[in-house]
N, C-alpha and C. Protein backbone atom coordinates (compact mmCIF):
# COMPACT_ATOMS: atom_id res chain seq x y z
N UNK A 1 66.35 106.80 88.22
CA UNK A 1 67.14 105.66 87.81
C UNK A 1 66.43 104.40 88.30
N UNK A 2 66.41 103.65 87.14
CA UNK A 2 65.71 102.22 87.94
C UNK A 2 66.40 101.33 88.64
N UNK A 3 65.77 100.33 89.76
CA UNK A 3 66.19 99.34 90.33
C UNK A 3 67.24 98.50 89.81
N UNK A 4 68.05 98.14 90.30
CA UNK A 4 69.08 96.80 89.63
C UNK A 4 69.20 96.18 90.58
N UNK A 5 68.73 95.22 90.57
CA UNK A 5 68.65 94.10 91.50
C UNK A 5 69.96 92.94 90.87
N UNK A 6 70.97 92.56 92.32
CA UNK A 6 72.01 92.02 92.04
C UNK A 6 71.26 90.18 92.27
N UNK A 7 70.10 89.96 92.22
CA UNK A 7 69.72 88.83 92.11
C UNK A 7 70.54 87.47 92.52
N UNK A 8 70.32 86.48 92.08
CA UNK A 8 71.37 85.24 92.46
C UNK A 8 72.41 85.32 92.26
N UNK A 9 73.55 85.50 93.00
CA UNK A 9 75.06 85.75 92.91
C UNK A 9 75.97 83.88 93.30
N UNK A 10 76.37 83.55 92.62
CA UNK A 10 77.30 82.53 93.02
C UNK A 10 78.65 82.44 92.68
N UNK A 11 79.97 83.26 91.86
CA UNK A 11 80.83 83.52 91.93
C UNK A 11 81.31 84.67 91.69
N UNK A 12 82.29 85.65 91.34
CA UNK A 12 83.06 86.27 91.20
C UNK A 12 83.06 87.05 89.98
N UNK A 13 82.57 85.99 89.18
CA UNK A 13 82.42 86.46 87.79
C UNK A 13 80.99 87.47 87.59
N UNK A 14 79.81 86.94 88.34
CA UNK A 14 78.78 86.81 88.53
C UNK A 14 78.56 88.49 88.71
N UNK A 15 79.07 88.88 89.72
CA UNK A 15 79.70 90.52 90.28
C UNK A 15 80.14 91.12 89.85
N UNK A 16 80.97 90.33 89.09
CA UNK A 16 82.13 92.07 88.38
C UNK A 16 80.95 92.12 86.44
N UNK A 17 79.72 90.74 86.51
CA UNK A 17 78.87 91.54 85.15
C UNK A 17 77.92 92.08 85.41
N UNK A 18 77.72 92.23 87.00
CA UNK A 18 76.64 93.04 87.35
C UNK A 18 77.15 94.54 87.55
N UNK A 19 78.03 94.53 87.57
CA UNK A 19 78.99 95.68 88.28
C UNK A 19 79.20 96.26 87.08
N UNK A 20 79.71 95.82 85.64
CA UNK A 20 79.45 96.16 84.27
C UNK A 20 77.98 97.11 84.22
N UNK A 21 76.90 96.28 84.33
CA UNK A 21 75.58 96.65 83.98
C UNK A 21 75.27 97.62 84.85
N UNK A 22 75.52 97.51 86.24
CA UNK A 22 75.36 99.26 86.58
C UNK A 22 75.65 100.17 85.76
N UNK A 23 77.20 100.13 85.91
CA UNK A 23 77.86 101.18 84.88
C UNK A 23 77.33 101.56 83.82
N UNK A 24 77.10 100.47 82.99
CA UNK A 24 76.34 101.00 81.43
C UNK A 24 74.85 102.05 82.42
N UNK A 25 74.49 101.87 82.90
CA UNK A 25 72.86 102.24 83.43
C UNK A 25 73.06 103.83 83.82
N UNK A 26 74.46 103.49 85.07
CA UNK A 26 74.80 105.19 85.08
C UNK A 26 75.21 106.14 84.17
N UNK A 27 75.91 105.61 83.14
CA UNK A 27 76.63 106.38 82.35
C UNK A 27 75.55 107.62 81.48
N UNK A 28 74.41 107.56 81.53
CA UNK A 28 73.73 108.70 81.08
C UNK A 28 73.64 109.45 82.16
N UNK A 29 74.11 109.35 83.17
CA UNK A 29 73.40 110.47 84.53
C UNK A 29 74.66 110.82 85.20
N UNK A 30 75.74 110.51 84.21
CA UNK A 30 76.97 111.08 84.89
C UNK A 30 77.22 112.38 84.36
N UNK A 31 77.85 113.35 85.26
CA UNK A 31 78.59 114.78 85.24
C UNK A 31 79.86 114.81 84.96
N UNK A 32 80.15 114.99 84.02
CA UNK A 32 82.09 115.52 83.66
C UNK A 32 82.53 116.60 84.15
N UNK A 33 83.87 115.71 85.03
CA UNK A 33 84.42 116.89 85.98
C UNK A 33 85.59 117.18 84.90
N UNK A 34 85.79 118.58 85.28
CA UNK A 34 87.37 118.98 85.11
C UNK A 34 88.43 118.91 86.13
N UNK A 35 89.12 118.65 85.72
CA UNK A 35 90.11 117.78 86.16
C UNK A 35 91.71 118.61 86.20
N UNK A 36 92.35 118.62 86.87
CA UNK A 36 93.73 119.88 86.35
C UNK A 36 93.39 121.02 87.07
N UNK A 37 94.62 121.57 87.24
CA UNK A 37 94.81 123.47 87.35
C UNK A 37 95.11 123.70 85.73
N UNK A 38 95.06 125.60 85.87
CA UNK A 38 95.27 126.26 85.05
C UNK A 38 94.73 125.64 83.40
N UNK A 39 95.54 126.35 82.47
CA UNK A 39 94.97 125.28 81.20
C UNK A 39 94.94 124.37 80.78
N UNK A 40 95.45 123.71 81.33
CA UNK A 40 95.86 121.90 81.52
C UNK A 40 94.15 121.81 81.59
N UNK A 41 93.28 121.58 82.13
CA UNK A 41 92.20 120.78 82.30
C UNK A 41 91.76 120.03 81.71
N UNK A 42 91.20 118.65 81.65
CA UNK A 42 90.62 117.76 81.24
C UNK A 42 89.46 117.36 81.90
N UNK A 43 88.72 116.95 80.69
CA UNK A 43 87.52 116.12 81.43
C UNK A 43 87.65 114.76 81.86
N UNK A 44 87.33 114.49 82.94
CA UNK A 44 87.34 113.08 83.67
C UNK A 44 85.69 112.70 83.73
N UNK A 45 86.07 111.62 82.72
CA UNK A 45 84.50 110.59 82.15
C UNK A 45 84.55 109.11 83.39
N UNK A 46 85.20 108.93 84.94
CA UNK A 46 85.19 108.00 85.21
C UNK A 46 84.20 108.07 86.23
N UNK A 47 83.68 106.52 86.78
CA UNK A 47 82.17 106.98 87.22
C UNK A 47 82.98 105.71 88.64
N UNK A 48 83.10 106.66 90.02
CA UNK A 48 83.51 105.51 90.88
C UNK A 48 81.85 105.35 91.56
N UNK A 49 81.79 104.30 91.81
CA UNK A 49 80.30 103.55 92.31
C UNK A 49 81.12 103.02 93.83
N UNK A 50 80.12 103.67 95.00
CA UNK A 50 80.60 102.73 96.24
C UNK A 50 79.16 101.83 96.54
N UNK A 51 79.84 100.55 96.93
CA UNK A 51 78.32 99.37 97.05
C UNK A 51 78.30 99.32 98.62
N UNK A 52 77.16 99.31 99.17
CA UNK A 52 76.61 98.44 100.42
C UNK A 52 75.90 97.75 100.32
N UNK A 53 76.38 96.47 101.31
CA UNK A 53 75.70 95.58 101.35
C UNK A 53 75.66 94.72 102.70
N UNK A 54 74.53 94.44 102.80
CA UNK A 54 74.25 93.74 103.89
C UNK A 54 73.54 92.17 103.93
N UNK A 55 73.51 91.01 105.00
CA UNK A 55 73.03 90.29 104.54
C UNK A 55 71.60 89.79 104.25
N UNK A 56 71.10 88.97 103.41
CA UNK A 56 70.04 88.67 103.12
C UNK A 56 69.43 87.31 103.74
N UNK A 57 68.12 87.72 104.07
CA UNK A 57 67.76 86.42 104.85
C UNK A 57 66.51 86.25 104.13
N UNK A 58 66.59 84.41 103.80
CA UNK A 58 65.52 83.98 102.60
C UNK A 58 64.90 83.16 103.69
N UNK A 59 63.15 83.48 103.50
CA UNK A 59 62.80 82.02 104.55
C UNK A 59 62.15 82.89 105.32
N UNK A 60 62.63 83.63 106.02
CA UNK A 60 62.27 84.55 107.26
C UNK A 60 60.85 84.61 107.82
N UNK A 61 60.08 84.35 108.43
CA UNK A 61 59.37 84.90 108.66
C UNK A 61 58.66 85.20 110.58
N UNK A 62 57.68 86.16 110.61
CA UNK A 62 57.41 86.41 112.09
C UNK A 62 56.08 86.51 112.27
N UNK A 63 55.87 85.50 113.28
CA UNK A 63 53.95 85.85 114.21
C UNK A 63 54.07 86.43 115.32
N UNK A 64 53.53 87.92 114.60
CA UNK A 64 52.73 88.62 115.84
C UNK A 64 51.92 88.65 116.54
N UNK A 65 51.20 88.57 117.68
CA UNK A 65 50.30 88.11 118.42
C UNK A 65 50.26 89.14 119.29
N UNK A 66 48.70 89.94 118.88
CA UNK A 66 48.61 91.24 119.69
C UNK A 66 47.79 90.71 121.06
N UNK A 67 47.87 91.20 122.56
CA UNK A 67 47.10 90.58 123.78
C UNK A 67 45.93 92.18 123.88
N UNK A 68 45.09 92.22 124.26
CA UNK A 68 44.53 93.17 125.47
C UNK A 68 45.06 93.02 126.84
């Protein structure tokens, strides 16, 4: 599966069409569960996605300076 980078985020809206575009991306690599006891069963086509995230730091940088 390729990268999806959630790129520049500035509201609300911004998230829930990135959060769209996962979805479309997974939806070929999803497994249909059955769902139910006995003959009742159904297939369940829903795809729950959990996100982590942590923060991002732009700018950053570090000098190392090796001694003998």
């Amino acid at each position: 599966m390729k990268l999806a980078s959630l790129e520049n985020t500035y509201n609300a809206q911004d998230i829930r069409e990135w959060d769209e575009r996962i979805h479309k991306i997974v939806e070929g690599h999803k497994v249909p569960e059955l769902v139910g006891a006995g003959s009742g069963h159904k297939v369940e086509n829903q795809i729950k996605i959990t996100y982590r995230v942590e923060p991002k730091f732009d700018g950053l940088s570090v000098e190392l300076i090796y001694e003998k």
